[in-house]
N, C-alpha and C. Protein backbone atom coordinates (compact mmCIF):
# COMPACT_ATOMS: atom_id res chain seq x y z
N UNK A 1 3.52 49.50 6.87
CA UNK A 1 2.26 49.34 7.60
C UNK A 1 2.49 48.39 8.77
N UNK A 2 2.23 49.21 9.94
CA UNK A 2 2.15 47.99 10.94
C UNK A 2 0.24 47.41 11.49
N UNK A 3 1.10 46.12 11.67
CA UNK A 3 -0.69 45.39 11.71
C UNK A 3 -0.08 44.70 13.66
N UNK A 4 -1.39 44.83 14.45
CA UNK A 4 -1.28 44.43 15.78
C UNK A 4 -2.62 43.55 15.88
N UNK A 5 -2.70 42.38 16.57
CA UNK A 5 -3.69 41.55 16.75
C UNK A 5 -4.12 41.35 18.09
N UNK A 6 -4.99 41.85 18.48
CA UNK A 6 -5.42 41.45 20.13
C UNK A 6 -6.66 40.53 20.40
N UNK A 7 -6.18 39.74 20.70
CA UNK A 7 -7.24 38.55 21.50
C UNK A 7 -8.31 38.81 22.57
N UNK A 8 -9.63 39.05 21.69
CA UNK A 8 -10.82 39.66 22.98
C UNK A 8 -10.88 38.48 23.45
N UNK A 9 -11.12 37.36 23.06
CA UNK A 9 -12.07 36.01 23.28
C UNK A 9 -11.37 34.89 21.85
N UNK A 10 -11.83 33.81 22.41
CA UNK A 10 -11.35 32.43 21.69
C UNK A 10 -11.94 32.96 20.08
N UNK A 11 -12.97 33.92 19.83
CA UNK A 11 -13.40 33.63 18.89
C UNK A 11 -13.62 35.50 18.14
N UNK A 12 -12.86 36.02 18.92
CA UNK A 12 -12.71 37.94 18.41
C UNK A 12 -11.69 38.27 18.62
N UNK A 13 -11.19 38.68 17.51
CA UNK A 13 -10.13 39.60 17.41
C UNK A 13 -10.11 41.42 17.12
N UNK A 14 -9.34 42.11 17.78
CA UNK A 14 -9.01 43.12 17.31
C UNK A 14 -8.22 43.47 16.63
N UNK A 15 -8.50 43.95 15.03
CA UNK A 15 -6.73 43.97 14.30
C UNK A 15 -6.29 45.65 14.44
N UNK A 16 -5.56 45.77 14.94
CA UNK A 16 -4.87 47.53 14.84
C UNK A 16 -4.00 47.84 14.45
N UNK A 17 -4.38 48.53 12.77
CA UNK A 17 -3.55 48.98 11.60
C UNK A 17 -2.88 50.29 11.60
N UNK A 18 -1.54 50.51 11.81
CA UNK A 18 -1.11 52.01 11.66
C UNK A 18 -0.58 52.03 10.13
N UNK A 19 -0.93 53.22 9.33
CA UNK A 19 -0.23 53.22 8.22
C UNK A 19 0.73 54.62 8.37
N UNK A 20 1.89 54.40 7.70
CA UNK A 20 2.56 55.32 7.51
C UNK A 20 2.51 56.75 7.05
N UNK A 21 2.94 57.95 7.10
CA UNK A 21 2.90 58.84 7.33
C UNK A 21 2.79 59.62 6.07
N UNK A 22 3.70 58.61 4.99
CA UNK A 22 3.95 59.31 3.44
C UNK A 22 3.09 58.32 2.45
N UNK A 23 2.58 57.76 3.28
CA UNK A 23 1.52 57.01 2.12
C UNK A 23 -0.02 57.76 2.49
N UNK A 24 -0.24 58.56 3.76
CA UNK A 24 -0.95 59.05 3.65
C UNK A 24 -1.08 60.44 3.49
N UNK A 25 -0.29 61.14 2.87
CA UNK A 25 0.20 62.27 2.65
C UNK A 25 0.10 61.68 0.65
N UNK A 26 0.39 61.21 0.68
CA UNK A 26 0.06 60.83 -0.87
C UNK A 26 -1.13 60.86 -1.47
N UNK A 27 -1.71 59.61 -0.81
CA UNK A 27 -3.37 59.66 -1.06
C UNK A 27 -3.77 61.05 -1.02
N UNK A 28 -3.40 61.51 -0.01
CA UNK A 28 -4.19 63.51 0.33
C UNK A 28 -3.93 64.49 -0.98
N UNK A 29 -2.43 64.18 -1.03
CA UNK A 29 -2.12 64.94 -2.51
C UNK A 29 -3.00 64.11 -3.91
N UNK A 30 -3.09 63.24 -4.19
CA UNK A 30 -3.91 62.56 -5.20
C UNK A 30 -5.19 62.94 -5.39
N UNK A 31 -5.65 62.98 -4.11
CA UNK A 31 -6.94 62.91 -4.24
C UNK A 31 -7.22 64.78 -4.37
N UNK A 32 -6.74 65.43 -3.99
CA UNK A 32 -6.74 67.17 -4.42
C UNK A 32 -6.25 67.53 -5.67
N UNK A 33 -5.63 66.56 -6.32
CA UNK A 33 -5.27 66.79 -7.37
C UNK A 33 -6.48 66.35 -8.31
N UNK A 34 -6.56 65.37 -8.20
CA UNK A 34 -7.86 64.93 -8.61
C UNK A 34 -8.99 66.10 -8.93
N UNK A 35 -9.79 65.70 -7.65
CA UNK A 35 -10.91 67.42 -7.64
C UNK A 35 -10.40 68.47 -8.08
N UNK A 36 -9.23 68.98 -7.95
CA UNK A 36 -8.97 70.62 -8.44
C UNK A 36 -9.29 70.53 -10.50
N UNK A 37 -9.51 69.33 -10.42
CA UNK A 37 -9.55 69.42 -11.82
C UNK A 37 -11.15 69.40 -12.33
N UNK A 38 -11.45 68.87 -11.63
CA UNK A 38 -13.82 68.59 -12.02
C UNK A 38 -14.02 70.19 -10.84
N UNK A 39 -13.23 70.40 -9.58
CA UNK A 39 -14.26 71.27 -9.05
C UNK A 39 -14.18 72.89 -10.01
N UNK A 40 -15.51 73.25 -9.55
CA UNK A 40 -16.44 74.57 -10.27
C UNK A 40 -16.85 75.57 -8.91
N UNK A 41 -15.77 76.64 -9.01
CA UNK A 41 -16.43 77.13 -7.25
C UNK A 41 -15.69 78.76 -8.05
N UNK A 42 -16.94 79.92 -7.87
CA UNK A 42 -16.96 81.06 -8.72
C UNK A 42 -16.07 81.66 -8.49
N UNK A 43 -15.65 82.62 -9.94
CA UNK A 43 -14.42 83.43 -10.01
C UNK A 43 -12.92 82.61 -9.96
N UNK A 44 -12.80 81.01 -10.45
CA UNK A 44 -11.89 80.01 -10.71
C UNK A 44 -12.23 79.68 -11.66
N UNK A 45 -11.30 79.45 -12.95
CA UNK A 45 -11.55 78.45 -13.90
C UNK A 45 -10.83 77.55 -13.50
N UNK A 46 -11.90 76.23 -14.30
CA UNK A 46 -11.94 74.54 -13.90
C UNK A 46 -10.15 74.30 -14.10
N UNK A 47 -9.76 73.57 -13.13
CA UNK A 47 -8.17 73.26 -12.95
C UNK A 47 -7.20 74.28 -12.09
N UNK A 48 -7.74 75.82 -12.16
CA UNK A 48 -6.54 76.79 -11.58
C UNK A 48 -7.45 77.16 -10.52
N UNK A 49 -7.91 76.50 -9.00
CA UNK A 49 -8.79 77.27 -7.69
C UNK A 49 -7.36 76.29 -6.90
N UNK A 50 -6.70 77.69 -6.52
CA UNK A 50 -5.89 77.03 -5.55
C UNK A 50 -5.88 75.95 -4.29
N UNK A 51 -4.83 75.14 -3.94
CA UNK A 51 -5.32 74.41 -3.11
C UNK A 51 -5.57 75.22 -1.87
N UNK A 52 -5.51 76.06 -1.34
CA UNK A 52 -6.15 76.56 0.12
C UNK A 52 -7.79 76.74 -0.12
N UNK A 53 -8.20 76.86 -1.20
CA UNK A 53 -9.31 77.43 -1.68
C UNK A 53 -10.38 76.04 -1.54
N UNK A 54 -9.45 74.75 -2.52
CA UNK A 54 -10.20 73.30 -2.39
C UNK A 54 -10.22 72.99 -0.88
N UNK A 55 -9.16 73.05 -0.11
CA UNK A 55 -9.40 73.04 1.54
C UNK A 55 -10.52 73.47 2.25
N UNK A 56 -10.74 74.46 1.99
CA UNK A 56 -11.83 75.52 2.51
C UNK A 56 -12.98 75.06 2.49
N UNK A 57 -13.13 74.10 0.88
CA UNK A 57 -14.61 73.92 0.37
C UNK A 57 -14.50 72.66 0.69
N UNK A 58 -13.56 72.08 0.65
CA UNK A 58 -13.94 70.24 0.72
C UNK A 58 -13.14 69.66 1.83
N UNK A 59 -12.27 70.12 2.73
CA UNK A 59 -11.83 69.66 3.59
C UNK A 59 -12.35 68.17 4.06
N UNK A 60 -13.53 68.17 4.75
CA UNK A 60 -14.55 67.15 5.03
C UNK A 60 -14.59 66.18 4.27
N UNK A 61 -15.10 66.43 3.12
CA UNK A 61 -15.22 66.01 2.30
C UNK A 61 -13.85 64.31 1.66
N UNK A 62 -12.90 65.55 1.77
CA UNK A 62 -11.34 64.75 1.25
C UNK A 62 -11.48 63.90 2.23
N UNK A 63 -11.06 63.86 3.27
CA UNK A 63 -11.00 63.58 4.60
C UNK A 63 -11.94 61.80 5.07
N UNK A 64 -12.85 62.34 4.47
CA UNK A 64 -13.78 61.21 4.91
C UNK A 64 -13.16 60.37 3.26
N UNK A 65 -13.35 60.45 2.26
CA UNK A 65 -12.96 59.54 0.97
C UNK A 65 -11.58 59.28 1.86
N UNK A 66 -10.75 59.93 1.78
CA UNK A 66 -9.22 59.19 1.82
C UNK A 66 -9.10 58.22 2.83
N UNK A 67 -9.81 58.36 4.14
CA UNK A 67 -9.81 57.61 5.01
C UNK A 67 -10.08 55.84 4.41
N UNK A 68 -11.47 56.20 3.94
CA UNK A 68 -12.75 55.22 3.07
C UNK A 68 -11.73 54.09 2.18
N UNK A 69 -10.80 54.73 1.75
CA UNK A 69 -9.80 54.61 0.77
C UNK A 69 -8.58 53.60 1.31
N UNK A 70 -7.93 54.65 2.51
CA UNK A 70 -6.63 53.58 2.91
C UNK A 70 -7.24 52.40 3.82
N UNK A 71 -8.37 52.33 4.31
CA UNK A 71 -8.86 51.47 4.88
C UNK A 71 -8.91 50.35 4.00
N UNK A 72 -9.87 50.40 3.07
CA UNK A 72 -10.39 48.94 1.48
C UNK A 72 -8.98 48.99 1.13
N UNK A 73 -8.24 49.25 0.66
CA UNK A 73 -6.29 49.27 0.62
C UNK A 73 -5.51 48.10 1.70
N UNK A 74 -6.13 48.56 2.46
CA UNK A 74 -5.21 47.97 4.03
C UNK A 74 -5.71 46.94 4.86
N UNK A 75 -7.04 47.02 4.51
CA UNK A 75 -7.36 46.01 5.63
C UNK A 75 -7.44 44.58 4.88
N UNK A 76 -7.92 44.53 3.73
CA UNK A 76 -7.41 42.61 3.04
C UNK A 76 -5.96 42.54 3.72
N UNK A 77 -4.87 43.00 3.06
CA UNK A 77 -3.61 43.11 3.67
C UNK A 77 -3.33 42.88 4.73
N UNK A 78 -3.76 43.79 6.16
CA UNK A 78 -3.37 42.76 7.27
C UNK A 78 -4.28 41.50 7.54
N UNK A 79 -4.92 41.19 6.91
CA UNK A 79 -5.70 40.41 7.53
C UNK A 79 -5.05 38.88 6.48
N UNK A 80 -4.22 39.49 5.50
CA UNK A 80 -3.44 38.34 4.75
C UNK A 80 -2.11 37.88 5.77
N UNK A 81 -1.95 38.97 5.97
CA UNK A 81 -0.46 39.13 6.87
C UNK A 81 -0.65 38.30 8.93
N UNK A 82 -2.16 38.26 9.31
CA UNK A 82 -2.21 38.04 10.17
C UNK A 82 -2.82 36.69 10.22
N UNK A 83 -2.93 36.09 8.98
CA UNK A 83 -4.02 34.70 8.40
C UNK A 83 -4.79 34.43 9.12
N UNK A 84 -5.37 35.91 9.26
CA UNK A 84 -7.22 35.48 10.08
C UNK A 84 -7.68 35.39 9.09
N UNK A 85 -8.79 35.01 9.11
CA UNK A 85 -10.11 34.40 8.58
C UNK A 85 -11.79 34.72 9.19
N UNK A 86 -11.94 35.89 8.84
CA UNK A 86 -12.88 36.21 9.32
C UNK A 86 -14.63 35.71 8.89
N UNK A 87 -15.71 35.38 10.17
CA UNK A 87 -16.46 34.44 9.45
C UNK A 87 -17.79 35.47 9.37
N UNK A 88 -17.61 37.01 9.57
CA UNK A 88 -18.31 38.16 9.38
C UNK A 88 -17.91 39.55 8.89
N UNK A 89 -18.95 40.32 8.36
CA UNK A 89 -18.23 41.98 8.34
C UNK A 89 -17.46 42.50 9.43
N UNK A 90 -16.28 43.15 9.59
CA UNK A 90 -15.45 43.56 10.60
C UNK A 90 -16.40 44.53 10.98
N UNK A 91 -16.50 44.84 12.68
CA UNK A 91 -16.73 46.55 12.93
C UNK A 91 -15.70 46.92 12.93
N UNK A 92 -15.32 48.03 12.02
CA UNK A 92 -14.46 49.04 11.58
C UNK A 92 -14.32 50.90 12.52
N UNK A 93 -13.55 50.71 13.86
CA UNK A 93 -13.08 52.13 14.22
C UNK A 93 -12.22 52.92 13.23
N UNK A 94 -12.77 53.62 12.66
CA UNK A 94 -11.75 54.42 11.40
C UNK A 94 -10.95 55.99 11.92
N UNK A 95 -10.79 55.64 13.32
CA UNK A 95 -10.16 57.10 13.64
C UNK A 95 -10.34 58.26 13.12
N UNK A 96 -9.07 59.11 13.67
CA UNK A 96 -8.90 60.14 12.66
C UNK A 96 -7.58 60.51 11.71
N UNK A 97 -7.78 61.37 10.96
CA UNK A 97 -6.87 61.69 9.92
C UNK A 97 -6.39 62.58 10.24
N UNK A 98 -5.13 63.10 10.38
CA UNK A 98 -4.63 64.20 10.82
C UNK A 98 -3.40 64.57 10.42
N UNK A 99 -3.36 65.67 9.96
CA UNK A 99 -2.10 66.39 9.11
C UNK A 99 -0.66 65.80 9.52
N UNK A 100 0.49 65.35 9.03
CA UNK A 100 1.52 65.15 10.03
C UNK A 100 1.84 63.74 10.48
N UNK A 101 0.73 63.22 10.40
CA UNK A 101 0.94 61.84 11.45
C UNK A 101 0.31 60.67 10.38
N UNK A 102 0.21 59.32 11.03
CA UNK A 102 0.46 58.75 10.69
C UNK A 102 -0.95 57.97 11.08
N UNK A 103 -1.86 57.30 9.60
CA UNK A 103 -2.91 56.99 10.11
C UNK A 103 -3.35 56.15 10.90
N UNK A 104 -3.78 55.80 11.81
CA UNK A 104 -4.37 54.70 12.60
C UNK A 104 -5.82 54.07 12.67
N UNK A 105 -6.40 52.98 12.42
CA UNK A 105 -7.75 52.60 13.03
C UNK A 105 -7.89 50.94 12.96
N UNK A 106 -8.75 50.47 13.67
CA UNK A 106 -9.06 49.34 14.39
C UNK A 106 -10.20 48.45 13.49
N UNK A 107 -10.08 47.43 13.48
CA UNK A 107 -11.20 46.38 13.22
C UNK A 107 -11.36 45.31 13.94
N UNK A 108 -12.94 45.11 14.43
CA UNK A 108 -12.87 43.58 15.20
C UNK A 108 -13.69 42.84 14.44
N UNK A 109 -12.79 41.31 14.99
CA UNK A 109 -13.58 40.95 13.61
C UNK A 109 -13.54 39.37 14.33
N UNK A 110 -14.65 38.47 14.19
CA UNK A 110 -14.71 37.25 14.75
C UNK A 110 -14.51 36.40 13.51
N UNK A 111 -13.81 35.15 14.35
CA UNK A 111 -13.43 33.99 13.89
C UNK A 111 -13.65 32.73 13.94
N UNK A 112 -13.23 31.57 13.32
CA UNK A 112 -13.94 30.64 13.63
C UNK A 112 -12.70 30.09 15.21
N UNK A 113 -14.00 29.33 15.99
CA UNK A 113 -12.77 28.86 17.00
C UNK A 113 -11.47 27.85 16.59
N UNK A 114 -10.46 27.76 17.46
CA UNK A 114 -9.23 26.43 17.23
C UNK A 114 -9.89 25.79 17.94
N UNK A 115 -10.20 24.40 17.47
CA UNK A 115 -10.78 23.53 18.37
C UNK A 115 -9.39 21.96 18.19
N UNK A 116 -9.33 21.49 19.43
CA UNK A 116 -8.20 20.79 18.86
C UNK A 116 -8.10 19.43 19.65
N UNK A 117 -8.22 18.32 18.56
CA UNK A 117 -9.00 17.04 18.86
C UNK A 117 -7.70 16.43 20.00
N UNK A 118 -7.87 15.83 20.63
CA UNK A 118 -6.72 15.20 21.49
C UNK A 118 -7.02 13.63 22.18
N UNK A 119 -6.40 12.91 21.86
CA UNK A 119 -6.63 11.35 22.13
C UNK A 119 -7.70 10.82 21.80
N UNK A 120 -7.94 10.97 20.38
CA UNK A 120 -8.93 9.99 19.83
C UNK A 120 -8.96 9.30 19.26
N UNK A 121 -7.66 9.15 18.65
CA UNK A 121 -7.52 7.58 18.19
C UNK A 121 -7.39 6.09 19.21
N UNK A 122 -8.28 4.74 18.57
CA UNK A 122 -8.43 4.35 19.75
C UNK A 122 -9.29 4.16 20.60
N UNK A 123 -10.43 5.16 20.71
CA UNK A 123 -11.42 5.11 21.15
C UNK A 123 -12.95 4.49 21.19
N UNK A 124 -12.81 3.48 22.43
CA UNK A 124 -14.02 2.60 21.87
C UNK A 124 -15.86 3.65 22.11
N UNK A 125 -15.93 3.20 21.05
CA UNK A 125 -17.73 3.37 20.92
C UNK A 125 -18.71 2.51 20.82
N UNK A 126 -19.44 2.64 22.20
CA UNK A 126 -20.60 1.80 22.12
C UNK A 126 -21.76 2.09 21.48
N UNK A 127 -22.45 1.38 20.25
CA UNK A 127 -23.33 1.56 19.43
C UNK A 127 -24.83 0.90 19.93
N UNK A 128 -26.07 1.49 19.84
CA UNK A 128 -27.09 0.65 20.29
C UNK A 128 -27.95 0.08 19.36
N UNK A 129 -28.22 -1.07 18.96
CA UNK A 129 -28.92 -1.91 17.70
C UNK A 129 -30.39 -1.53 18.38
N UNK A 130 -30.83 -1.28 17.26
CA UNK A 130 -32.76 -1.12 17.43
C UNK A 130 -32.89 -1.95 16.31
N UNK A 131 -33.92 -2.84 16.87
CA UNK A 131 -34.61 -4.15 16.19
C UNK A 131 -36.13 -3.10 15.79
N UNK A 132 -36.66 -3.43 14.11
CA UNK A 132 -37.55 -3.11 14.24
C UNK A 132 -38.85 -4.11 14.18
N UNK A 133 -40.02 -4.02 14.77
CA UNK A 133 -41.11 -4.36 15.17
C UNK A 133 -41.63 -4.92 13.65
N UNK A 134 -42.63 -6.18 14.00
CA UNK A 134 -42.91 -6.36 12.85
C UNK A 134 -44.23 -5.70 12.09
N UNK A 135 -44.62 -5.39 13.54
CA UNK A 135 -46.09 -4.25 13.43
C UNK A 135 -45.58 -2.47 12.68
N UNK A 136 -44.64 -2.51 12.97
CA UNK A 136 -43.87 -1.58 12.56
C UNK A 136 -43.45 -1.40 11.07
N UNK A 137 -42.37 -2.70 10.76
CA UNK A 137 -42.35 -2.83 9.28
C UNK A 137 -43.93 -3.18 8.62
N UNK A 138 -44.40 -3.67 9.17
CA UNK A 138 -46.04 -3.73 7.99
C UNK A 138 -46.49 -2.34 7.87
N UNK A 139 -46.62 -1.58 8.70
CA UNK A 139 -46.76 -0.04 8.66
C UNK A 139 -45.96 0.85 7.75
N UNK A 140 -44.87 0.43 7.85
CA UNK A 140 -44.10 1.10 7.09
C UNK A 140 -44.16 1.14 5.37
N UNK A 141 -44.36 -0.28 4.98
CA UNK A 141 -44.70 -1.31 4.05
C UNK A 141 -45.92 -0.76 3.37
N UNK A 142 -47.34 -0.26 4.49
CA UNK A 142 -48.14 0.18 3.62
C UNK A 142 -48.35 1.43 3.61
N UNK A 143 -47.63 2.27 4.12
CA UNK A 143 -47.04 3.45 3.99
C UNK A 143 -46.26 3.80 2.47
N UNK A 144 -45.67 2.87 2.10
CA UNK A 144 -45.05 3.27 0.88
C UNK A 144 -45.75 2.87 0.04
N UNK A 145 -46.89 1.76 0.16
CA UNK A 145 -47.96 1.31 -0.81
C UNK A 145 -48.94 2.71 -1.37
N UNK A 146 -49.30 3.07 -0.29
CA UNK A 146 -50.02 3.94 -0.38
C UNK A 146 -49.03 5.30 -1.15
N UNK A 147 -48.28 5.35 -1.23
CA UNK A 147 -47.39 6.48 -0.96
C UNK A 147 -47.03 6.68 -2.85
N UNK A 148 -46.85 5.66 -3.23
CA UNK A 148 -47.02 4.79 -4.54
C UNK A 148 -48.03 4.92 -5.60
N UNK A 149 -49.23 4.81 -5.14
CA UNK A 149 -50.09 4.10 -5.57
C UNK A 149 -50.92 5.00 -6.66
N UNK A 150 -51.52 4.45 -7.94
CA UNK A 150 -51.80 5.26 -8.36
C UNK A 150 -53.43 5.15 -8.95
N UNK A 151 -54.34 5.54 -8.92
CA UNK A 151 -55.87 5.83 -9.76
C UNK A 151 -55.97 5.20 -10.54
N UNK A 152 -56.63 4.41 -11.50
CA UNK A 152 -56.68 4.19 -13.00
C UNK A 152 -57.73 3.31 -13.09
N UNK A 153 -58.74 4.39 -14.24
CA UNK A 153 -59.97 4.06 -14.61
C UNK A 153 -59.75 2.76 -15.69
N UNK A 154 -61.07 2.07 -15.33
CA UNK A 154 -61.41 0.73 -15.96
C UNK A 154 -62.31 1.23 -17.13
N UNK A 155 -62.08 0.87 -18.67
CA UNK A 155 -62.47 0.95 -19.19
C UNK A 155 -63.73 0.00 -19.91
N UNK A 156 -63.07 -1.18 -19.80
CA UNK A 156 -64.44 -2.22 -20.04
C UNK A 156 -65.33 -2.77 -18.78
N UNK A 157 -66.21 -2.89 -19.28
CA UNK A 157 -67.74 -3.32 -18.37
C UNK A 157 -67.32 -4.52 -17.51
N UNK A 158 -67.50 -4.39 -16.15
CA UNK A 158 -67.15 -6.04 -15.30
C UNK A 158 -68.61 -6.01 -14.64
N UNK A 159 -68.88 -6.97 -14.16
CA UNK A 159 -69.72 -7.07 -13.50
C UNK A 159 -69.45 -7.21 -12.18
N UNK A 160 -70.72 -6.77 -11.17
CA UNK A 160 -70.21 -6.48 -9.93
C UNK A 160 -71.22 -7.20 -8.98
N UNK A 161 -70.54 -7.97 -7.92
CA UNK A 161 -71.91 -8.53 -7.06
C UNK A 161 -71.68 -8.33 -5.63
N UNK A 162 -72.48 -8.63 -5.00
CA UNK A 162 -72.60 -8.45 -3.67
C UNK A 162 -73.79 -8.89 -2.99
N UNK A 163 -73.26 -9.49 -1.69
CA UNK A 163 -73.74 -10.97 -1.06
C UNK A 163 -74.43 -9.39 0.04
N UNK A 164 -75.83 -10.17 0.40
CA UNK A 164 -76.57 -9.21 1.37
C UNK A 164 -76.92 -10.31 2.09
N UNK A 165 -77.14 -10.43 4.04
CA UNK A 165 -77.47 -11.06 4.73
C UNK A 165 -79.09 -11.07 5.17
N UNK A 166 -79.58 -12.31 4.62
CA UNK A 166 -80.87 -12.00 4.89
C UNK A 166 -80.83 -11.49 6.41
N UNK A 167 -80.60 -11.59 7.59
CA UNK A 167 -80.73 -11.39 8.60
C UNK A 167 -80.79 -10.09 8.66
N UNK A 168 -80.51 -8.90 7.58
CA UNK A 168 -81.15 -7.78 8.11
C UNK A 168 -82.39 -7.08 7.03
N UNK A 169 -82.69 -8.44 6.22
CA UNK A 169 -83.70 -7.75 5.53
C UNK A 169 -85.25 -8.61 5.65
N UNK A 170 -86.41 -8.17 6.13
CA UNK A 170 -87.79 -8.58 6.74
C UNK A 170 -88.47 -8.68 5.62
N UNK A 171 -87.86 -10.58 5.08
CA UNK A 171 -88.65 -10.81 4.09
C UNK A 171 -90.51 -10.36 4.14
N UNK A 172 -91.24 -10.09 3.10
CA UNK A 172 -92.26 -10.17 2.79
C UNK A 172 -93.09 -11.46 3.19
N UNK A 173 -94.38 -11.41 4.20
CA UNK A 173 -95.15 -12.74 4.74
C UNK A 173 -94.62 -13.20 5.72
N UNK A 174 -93.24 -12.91 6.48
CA UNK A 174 -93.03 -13.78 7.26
C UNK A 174 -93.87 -12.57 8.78
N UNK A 175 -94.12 -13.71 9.38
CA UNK A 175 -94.21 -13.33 11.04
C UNK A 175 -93.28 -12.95 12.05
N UNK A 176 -93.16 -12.57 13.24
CA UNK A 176 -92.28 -12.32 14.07
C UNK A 176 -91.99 -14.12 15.17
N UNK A 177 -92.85 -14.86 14.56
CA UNK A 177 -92.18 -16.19 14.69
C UNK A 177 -91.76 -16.72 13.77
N UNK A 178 -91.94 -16.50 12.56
CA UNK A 178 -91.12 -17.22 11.46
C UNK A 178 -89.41 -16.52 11.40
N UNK A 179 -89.85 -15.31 11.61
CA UNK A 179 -87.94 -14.52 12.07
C UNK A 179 -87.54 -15.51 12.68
N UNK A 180 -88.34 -15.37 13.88
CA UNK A 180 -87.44 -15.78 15.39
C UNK A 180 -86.90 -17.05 15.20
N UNK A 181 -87.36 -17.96 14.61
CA UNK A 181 -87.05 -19.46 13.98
C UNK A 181 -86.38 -20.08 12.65
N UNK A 182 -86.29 -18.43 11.93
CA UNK A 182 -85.52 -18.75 10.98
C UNK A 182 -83.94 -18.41 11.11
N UNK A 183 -83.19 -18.92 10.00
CA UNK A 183 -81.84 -19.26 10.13
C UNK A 183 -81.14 -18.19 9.56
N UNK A 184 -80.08 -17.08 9.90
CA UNK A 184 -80.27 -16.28 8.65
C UNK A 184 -79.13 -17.07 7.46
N UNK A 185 -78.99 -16.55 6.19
CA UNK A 185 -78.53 -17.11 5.26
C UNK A 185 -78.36 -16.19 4.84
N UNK A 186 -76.97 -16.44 3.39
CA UNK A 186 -76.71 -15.68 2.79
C UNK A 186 -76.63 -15.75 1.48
N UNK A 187 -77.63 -14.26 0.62
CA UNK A 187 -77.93 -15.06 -0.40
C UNK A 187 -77.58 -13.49 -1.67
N UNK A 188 -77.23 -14.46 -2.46
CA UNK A 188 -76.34 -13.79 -3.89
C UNK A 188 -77.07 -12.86 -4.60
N UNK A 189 -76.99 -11.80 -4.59
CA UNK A 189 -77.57 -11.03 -5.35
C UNK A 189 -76.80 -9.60 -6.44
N UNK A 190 -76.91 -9.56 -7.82
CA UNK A 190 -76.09 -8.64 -8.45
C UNK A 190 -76.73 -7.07 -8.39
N UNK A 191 -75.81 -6.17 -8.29
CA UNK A 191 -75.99 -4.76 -8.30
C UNK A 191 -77.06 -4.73 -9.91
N UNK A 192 -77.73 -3.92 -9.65
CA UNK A 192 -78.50 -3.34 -10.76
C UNK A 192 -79.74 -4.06 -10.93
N UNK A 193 -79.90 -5.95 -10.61
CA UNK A 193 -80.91 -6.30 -10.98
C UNK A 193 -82.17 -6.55 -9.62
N UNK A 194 -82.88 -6.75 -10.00
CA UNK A 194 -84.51 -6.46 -9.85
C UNK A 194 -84.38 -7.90 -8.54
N UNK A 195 -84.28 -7.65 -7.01
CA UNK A 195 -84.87 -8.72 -6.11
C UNK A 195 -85.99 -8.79 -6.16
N UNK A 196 -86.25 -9.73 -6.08
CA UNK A 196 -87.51 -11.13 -5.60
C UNK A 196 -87.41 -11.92 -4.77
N UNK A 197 -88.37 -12.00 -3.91
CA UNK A 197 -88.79 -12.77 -2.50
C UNK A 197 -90.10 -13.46 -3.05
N UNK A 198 -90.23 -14.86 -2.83
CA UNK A 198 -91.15 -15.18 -2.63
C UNK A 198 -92.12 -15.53 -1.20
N UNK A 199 -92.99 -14.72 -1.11
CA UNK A 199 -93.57 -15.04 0.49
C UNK A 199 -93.80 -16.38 1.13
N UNK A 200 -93.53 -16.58 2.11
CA UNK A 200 -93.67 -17.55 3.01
C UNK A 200 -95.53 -17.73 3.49
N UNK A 201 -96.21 -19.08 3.63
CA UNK A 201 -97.64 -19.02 3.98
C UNK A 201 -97.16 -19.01 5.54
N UNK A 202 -98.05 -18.56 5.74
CA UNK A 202 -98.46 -18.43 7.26
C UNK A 202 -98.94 -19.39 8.44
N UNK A 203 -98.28 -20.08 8.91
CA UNK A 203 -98.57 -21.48 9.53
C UNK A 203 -99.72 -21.28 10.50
């Protein structure tokens, strides 16, 4: 078997496989030998339909398998023999087959590139330091708080309070001069229970 390698590009090759003349004259006989034994074609019993007869009917047929055949045969092989390394399915030209001669067909097939490092040892690299912000790390900080964090119901009774500013609530009795002159304050009151104001007299 001869194997030929042609260089389309840094990264495709063409491999072009000729196989010899009596290896494919073999396969041809094998494979007719084969069928003359399963084929069923009338007025032949199974094994005795001469070979001009299997020609006639399967020509095509043979033709396209044997090809199918020395190709999956041949092509791992050169491609062991040529230590490519292909990094896709080849497109496969599968010629033709022809009585006499000697088979031929083509595969291209891409590769990875040679890439090839040169004077790098030695080489200074300038690196750039990023300082981070401190507005930044607190962000970050409650980013993972949150990120973390998990639900969980309270089972026993607490008590709960909360401070209300008189300044937005119009006690009972007072005037729009007793507002205006009063101070606001802030005064303690618990969720759930019952406020009381006592009114102011009226000056």
């Amino acid at each position: 078997m001869n194997v030929n390698v042609e260089d389309i590009s840094s990264i495709k090759k063409k491999v072009s496989i000729e196989i010899p003349e009596d290896q494919v004259i073999k396969e041809v006989e094998s494979f007719y030998k084969d069928l003359g034994k399963k084929a069923k074609i009338k007025g032949f019993r199974p094994g005795k339909v001469p070979r001009n007869i299997l020609e006639r009917h399967f020509k095509d047929y043979v033709k396209a398998e044997v090809i199918q055949k020395l190709i999956q045969e041949t092509y791992p092989t050169a491609l062991s023999e040529t230590q490519l390394q292909p990094v896709a399915n080849p497109m496969i030209d599968p010629g033709d087959l022809e009585s006499g001669k000697p088979f031929q067909y083509s595969a291209t097939v891409e590769v990875k590139p040679e890439i090839k490092l040169e004077q790098y040892v030695g080489l200074n690299i300038e690196g750039k330091k990023e300082e981070a912000k401190d507005e930044e790390v607190e962000e970050r900080l409650k980013n993972l708080q949150d990120l973390h964090a998990n639900l969980k119901t309270i089972q026993e009774a607490r008590p709960s309070r909360m401070e209300i500013s008189s300044s937005l609530i119009m006690r009972r009795g007072w005037t729009e001069s007793h507002w205006r002159r009063g101070r606001p304050s802030i005064l303690p009151s618990r969720l759930g229970a019952a406020a009381s104001f006592q009114p102011l007299k009226r000056s």
